[in-house]
C-alpha atoms as a PDB file:
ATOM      1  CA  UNK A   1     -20.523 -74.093 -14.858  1.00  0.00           C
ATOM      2  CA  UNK A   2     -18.536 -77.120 -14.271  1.00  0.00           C
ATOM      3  CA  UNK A   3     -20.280 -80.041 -12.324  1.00  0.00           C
ATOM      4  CA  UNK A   4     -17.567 -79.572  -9.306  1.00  0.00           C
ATOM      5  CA  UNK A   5     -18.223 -76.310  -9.004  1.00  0.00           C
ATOM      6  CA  UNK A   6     -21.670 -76.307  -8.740  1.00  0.00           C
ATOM      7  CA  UNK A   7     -23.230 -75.423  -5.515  1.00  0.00           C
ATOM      8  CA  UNK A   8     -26.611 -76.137  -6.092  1.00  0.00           C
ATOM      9  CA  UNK A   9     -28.977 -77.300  -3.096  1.00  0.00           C
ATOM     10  CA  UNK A  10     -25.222 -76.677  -0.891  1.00  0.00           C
ATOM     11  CA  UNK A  11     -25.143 -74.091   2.295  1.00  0.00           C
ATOM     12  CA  UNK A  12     -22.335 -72.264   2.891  1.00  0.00           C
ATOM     13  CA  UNK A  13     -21.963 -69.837   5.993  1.00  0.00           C
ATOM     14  CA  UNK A  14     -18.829 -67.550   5.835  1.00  0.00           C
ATOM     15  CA  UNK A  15     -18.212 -66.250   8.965  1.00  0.00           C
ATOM     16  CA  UNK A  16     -16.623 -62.940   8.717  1.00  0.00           C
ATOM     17  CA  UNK A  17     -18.170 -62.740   5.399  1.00  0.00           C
ATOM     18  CA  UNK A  18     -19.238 -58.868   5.334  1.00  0.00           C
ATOM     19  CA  UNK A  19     -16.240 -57.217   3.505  1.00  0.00           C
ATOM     20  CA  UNK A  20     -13.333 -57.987   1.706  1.00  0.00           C
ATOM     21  CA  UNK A  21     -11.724 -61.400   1.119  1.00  0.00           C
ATOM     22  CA  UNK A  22     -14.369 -63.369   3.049  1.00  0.00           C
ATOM     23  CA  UNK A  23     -17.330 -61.219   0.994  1.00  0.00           C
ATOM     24  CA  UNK A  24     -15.243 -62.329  -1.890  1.00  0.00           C
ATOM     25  CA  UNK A  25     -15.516 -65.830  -1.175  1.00  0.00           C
ATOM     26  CA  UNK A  26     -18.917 -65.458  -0.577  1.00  0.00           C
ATOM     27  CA  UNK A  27     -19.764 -64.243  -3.502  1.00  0.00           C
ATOM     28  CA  UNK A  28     -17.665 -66.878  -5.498  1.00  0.00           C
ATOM     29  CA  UNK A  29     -20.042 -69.517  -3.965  1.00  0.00           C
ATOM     30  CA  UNK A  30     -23.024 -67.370  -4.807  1.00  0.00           C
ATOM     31  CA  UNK A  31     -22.596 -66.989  -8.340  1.00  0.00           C
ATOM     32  CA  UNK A  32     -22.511 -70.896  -8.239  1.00  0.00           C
ATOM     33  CA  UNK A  33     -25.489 -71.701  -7.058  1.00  0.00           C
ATOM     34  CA  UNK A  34     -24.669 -72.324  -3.227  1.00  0.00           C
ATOM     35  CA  UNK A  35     -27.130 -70.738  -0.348  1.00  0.00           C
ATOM     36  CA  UNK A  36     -24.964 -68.349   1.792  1.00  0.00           C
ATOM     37  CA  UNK A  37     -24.842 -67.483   4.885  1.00  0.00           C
ATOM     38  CA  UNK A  38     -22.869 -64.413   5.985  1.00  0.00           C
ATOM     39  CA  UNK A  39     -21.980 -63.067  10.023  1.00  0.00           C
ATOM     40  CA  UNK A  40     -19.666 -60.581  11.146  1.00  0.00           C
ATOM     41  CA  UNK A  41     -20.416 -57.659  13.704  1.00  0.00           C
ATOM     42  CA  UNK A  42     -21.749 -55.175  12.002  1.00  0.00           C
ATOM     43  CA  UNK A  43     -25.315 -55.254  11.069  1.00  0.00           C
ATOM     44  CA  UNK A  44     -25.206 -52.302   8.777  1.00  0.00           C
ATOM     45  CA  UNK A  45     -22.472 -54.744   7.051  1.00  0.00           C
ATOM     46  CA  UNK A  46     -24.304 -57.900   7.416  1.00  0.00           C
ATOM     47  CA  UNK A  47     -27.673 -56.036   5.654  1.00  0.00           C
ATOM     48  CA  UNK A  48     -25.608 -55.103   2.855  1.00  0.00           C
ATOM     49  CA  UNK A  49     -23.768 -58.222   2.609  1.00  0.00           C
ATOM     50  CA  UNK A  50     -26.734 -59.954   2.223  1.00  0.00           C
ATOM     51  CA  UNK A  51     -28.545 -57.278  -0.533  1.00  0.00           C
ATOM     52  CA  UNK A  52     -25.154 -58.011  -2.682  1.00  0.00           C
ATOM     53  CA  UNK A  53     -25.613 -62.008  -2.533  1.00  0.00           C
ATOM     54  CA  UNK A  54     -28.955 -61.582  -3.111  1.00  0.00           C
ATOM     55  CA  UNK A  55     -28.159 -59.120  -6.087  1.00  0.00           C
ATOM     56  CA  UNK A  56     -26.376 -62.309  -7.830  1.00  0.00           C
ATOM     57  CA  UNK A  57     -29.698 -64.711  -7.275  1.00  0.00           C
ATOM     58  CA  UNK A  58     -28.350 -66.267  -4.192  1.00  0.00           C
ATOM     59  CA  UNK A  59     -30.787 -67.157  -1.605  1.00  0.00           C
ATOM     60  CA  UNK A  60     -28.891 -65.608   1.799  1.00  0.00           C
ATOM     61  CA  UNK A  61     -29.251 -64.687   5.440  1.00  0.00           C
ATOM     62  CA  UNK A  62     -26.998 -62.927   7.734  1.00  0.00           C
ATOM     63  CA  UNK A  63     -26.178 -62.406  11.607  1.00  0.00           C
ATOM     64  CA  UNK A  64     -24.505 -60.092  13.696  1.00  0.00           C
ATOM     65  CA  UNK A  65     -22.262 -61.999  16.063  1.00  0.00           C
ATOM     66  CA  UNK A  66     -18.864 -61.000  17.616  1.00  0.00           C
ATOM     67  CA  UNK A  67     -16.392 -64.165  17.622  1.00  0.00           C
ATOM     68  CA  UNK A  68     -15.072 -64.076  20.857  1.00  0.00           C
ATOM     69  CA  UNK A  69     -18.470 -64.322  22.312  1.00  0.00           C
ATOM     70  CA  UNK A  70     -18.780 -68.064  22.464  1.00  0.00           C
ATOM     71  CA  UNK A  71     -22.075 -68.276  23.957  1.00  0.00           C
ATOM     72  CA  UNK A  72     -23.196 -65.853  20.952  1.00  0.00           C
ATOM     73  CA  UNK A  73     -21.196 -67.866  18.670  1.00  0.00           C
ATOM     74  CA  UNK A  74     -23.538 -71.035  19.264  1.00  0.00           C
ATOM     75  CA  UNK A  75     -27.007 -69.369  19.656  1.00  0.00           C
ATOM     76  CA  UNK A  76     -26.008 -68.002  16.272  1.00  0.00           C
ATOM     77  CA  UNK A  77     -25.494 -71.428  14.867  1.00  0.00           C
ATOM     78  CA  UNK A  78     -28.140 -72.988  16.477  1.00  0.00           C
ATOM     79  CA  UNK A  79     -30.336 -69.981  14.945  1.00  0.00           C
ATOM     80  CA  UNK A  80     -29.013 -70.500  11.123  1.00  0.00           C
ATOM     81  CA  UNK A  81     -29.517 -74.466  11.561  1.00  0.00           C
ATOM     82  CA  UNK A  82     -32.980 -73.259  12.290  1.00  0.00           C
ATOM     83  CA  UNK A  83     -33.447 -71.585   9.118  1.00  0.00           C
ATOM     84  CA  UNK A  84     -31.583 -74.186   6.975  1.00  0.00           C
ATOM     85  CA  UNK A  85     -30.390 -77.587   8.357  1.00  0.00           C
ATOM     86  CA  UNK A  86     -26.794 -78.524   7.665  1.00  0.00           C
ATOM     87  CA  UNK A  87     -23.984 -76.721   6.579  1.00  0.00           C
ATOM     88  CA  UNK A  88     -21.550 -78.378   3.953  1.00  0.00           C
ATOM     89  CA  UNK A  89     -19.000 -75.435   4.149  1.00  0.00           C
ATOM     90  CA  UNK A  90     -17.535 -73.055   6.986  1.00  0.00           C
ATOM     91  CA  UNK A  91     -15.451 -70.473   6.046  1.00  0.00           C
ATOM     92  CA  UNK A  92     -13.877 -69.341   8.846  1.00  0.00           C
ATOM     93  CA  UNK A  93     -12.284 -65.766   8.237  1.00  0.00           C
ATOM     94  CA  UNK A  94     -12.774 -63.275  11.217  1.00  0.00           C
ATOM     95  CA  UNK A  95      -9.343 -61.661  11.928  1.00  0.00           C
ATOM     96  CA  UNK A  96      -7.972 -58.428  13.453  1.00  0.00           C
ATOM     97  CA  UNK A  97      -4.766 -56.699  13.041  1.00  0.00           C
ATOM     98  CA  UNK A  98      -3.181 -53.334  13.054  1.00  0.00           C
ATOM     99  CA  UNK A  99       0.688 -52.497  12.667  1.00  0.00           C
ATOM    100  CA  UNK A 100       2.775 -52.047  15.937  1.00  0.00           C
ATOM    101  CA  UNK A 101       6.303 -52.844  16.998  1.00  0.00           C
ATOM    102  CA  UNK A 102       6.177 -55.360  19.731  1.00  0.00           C
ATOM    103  CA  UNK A 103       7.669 -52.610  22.556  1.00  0.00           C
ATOM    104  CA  UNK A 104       4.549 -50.318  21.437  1.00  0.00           C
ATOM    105  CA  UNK A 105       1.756 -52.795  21.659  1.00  0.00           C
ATOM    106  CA  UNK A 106      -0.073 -52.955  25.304  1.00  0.00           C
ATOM    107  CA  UNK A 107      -0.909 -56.020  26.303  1.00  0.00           C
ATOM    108  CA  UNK A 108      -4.228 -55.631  25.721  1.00  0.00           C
ATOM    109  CA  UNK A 109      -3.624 -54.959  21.764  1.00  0.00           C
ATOM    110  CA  UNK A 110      -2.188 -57.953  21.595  1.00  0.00           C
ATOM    111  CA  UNK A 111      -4.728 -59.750  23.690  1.00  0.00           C
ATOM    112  CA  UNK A 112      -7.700 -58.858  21.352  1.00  0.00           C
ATOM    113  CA  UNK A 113      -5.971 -59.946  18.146  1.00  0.00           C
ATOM    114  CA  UNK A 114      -5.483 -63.226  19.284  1.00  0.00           C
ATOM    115  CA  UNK A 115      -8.804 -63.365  21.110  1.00  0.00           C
ATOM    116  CA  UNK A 116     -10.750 -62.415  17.440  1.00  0.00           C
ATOM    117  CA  UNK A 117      -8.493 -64.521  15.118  1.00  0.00           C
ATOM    118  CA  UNK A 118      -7.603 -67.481  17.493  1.00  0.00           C
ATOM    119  CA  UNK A 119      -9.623 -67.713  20.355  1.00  0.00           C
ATOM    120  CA  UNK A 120     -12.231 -66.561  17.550  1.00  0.00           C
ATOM    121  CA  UNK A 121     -11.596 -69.293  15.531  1.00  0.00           C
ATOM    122  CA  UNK A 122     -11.615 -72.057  17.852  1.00  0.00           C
ATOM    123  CA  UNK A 123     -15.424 -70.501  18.961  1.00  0.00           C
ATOM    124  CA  UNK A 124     -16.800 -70.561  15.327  1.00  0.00           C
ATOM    125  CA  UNK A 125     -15.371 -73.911  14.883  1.00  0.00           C
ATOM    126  CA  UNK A 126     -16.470 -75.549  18.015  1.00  0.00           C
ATOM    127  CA  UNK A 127     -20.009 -74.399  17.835  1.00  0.00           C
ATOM    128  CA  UNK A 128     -20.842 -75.077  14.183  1.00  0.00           C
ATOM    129  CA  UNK A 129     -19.598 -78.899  14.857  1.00  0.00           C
ATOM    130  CA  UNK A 130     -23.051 -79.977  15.493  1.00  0.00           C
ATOM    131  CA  UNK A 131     -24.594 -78.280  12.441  1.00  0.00           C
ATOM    132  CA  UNK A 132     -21.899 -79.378   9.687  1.00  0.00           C
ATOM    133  CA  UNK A 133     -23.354 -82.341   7.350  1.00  0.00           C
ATOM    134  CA  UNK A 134     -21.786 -85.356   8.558  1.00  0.00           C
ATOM    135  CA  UNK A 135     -19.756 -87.164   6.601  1.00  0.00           C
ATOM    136  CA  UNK A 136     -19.225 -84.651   3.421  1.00  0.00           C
ATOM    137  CA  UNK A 137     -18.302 -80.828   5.419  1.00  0.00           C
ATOM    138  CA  UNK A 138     -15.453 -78.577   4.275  1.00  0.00           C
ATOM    139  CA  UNK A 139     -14.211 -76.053   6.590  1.00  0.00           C
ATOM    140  CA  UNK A 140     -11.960 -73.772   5.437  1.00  0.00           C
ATOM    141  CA  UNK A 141      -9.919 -70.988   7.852  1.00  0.00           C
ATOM    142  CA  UNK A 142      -8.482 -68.216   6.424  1.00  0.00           C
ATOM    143  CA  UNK A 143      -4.821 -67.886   7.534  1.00  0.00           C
ATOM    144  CA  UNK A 144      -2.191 -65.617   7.018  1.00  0.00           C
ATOM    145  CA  UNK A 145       1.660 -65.293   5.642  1.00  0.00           C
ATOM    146  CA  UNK A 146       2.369 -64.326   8.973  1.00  0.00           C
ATOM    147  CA  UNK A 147       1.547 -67.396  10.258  1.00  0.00           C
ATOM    148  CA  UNK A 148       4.510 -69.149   8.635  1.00  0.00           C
ATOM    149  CA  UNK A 149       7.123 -65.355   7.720  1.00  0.00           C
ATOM    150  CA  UNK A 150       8.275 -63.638  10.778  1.00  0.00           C
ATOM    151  CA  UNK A 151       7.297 -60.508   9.873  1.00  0.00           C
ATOM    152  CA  UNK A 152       8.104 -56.835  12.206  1.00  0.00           C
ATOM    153  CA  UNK A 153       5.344 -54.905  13.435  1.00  0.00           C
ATOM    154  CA  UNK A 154       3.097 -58.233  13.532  1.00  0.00           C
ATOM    155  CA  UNK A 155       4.044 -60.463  16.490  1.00  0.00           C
ATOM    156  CA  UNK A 156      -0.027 -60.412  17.688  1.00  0.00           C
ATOM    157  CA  UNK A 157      -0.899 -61.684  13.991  1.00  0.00           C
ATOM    158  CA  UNK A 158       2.402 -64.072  13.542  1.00  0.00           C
ATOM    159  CA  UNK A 159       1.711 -65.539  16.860  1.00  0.00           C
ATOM    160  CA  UNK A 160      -2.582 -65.734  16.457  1.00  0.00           C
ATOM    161  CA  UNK A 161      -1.878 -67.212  13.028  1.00  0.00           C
ATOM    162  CA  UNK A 162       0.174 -69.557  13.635  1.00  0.00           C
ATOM    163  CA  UNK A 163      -1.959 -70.678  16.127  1.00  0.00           C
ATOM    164  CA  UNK A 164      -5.072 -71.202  13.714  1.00  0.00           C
ATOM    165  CA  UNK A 165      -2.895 -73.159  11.261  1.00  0.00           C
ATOM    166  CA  UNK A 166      -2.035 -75.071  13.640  1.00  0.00           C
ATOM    167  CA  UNK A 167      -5.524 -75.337  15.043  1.00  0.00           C
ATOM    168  CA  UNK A 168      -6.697 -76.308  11.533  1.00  0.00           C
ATOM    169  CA  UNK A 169      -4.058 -79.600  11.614  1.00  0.00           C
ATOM    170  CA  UNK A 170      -5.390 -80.710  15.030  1.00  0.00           C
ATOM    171  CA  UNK A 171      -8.845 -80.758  14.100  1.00  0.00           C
ATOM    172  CA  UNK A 172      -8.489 -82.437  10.731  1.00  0.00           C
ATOM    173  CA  UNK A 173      -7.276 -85.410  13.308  1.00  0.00           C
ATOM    174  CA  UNK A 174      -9.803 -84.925  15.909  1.00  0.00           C
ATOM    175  CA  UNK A 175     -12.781 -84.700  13.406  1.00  0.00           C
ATOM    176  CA  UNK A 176     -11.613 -86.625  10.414  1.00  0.00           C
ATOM    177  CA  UNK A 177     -13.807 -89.763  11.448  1.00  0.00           C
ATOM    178  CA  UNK A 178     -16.802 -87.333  11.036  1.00  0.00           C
ATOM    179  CA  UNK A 179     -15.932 -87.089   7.841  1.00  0.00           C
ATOM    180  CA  UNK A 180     -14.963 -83.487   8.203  1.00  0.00           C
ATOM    181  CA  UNK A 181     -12.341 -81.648   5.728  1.00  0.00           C
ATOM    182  CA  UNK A 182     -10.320 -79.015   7.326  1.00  0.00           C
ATOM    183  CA  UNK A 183      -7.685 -76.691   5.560  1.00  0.00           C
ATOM    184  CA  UNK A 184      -6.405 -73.538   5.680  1.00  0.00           C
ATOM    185  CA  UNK A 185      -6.017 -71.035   3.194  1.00  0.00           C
ATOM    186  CA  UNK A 186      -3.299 -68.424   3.140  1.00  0.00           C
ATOM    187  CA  UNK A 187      -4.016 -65.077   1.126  1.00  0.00           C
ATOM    188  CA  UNK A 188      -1.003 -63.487   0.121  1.00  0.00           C
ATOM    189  CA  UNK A 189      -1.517 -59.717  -0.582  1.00  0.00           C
ATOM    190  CA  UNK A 190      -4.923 -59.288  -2.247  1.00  0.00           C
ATOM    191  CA  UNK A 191      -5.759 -55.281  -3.791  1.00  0.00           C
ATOM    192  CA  UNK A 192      -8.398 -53.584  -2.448  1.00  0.00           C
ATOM    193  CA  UNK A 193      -9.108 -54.875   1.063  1.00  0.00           C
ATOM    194  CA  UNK A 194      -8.540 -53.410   4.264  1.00  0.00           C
ATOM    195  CA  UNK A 195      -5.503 -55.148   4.956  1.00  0.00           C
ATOM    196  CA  UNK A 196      -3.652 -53.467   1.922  1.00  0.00           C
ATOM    197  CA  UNK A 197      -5.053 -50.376   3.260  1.00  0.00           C
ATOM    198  CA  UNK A 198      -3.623 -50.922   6.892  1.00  0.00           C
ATOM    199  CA  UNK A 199      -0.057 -52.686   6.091  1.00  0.00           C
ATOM    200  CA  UNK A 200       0.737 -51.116   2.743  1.00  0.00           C
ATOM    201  CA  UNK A 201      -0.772 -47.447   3.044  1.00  0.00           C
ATOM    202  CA  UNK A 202       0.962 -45.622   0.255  1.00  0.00           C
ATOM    203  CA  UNK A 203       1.667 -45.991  -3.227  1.00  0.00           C
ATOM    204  CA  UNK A 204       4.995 -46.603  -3.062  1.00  0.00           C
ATOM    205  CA  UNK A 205       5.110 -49.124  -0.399  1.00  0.00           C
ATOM    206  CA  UNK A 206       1.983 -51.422  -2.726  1.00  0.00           C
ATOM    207  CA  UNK A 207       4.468 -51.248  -5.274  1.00  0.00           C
ATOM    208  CA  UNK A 208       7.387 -52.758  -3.526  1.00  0.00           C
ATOM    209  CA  UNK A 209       4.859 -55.268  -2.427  1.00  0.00           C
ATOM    210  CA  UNK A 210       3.414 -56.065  -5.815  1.00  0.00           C
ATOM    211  CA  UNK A 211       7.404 -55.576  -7.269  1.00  0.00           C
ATOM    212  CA  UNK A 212       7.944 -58.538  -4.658  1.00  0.00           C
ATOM    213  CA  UNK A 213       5.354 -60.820  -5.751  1.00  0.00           C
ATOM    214  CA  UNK A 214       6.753 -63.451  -8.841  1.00  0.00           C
ATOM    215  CA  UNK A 215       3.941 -63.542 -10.617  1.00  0.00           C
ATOM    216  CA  UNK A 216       4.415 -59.248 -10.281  1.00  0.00           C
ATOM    217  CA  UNK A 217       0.776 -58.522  -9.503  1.00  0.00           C
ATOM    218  CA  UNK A 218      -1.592 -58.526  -6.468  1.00  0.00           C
ATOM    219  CA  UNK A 219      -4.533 -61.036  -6.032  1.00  0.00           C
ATOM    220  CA  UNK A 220      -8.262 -60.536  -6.184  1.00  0.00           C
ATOM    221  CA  UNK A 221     -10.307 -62.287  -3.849  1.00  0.00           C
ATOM    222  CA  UNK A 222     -12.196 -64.164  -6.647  1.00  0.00           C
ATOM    223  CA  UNK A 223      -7.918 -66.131  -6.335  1.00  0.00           C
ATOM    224  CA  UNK A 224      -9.377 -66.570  -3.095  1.00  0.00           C
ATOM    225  CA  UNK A 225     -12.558 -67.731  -3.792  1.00  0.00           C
ATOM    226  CA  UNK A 226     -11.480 -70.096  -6.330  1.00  0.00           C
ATOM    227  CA  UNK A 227      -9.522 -72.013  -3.827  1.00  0.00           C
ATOM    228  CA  UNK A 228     -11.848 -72.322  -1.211  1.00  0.00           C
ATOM    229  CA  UNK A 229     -14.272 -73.888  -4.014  1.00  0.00           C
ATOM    230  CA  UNK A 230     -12.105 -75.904  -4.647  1.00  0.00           C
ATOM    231  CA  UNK A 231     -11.229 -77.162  -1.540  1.00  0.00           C
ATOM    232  CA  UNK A 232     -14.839 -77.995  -0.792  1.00  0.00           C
ATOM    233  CA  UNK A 233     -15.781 -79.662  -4.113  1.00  0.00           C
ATOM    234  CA  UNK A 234     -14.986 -83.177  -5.640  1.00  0.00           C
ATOM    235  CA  UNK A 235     -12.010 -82.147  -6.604  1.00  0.00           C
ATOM    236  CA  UNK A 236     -10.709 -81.326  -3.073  1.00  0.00           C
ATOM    237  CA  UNK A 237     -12.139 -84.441  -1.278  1.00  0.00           C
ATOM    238  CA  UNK A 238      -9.021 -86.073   0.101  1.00  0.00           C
ATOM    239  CA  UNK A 239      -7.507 -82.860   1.052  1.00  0.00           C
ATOM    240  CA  UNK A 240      -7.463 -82.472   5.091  1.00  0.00           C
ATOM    241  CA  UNK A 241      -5.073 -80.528   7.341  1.00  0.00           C
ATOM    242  CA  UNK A 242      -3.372 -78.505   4.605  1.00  0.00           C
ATOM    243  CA  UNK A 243      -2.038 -74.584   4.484  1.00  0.00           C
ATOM    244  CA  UNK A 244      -2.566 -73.827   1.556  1.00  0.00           C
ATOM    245  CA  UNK A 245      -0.857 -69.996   0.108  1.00  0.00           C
ATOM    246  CA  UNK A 246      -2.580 -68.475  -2.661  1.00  0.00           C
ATOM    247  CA  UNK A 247       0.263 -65.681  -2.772  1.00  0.00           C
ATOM    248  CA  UNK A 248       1.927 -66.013  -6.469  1.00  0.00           C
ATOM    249  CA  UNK A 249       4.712 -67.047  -4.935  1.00  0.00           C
ATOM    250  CA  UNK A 250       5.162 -64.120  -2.599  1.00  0.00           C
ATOM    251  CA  UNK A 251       5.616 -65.758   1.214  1.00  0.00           C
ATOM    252  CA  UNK A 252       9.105 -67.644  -1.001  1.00  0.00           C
ATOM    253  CA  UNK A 253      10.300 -64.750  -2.183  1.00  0.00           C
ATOM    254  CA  UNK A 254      10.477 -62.301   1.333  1.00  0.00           C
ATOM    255  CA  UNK A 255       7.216 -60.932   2.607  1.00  0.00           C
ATOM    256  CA  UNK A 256       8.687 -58.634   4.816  1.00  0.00           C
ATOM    257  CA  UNK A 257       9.599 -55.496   2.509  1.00  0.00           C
ATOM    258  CA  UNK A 258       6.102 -53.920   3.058  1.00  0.00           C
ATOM    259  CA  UNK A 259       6.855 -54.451   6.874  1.00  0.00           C
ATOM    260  CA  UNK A 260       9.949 -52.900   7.365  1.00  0.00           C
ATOM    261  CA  UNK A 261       9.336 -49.827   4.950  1.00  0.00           C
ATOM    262  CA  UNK A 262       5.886 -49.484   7.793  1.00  0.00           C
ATOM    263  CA  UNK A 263       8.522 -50.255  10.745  1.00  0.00           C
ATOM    264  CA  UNK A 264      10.729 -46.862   8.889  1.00  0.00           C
ATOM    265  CA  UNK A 265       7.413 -45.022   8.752  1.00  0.00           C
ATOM    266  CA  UNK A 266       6.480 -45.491  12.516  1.00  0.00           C
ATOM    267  CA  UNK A 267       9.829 -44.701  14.003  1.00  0.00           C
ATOM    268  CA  UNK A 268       9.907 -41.345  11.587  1.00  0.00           C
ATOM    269  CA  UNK A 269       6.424 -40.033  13.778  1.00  0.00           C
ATOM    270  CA  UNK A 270       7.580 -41.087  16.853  1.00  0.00           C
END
């Protein structure tokens, strides 16, 4: 274990951190020696969550908390400083999203995926301020490609994206004097997670995404993982206000081939 990766005697909380890439990051702290925190709002998730960080010698708690509750947001907060003290690391990954051309969304579709990643985002942010160790915290959202690549049958996720990257640069302003990191991470397409699943559902349509990728395969989330450790090490202490893709490349070379073979799909059922 290098000394800038080790997490020993650090507390991480990874909000959203129940499945997929946020359990991945998670994990990645875990397994180097950081105490982990993990909410999302399932409990059944949160319970097994926890067993699996537990399983790799972490010491770990979890909550069941729905972002867009702010109110809930805090008390939850409030209730994990309780248990622990400070945090040095947020990970801030609670998103939504399901494919729909814009004329087929309602407007409450698009309402709740900007009120879980955005809205969300600002609410996890705001009311773990307090509770972040002061100077020395990393937070770290987790974006998305479509925050920066147009991309059909997303406009709820382009436009609640873009609005937590840009959320990220404002705050590394407003809370730099704290001594507060802020950055945001941008997955490109990472195998086995539920986003796959949703926006590339069949065989054929992974492997025009992984065909589309330079590096010509999909990420894990231990890519992931690695990046938010390194963001909140040593190594990443003058790096505030960033977007960082970890894509191989993929949001430069057209991210939109998965999209448009879904758009094809949709209009063939309807």
């Amino acid at each position: 274990m290098s000394q800038a990766f080790n997490f020993n005697n650090k507390r991480v909380f990874v909000m959203g951190g129940t499945s997929g890439i946020n359990l991945g990051i998670a994990k990645c702290f875990a397994s180097h020696g950081a105490q982990v925190a993990v909410a999302s709002r399932s409990q059944d998730k949160v319970d097994k969550a926890v067993s699996e960080l537990q399983a790799l010698g972490a010491i770990a708690i979890g909550f069941s908390v729905d972002v867009r509750d702010a109110e809930k947001v805090k008390e939850t907060f409030k209730q994990a400083h309780s248990q622990w003290g400070n945090f040095d690391v947020l990970v801030s990954g609670a998103a939504g999203n399901f494919p729909s051309p814009a004329l087929g969304m309602s407007a409450n579709g698009f309402k709740s995926v900007v009120d879980i990643d955005l809205l969300g985002s600002f609410n996890v942010l705001q009311a773990a301020h307090p509770y972040l160790t002061k100077p020395g915290a990393s937070i770290i959202n987790i974006s998305a490609p479509q925050a920066f690549v147009a991309s059909p049958m997303q406009s709820h996720v382009c436009a609640a994206k873009a609005g937590v990257d840009m959320l990220t640069r404002v705050l590394s302003l407003e809370w730099g004097a704290d001594g507060i990191r802020i950055n945001s991470i941008v997955p490109g397409p990472i195998e086995n997670t539920e986003g796959m699943k949703r926006l590339a559902p069949t065989p054929a349509i992974q492997e025009m995404v992984q065909e589309s990728v330079p590096l010509n395969r999909l990420g894990t989330t231990d890519d992931i993982g690695h990046m938010a450790m390194f963001l909140a090490s040593d190594y990443g202490s003058y790096v505030s206000g960033t977007v960082i893709p970890v894509d191989g490349g993929w949001s430069l070379a057209g991210t939109t081939t998965a999209m448009n073979e879904l758009l094809k799909m949709f209009k063939g059922k309807s």
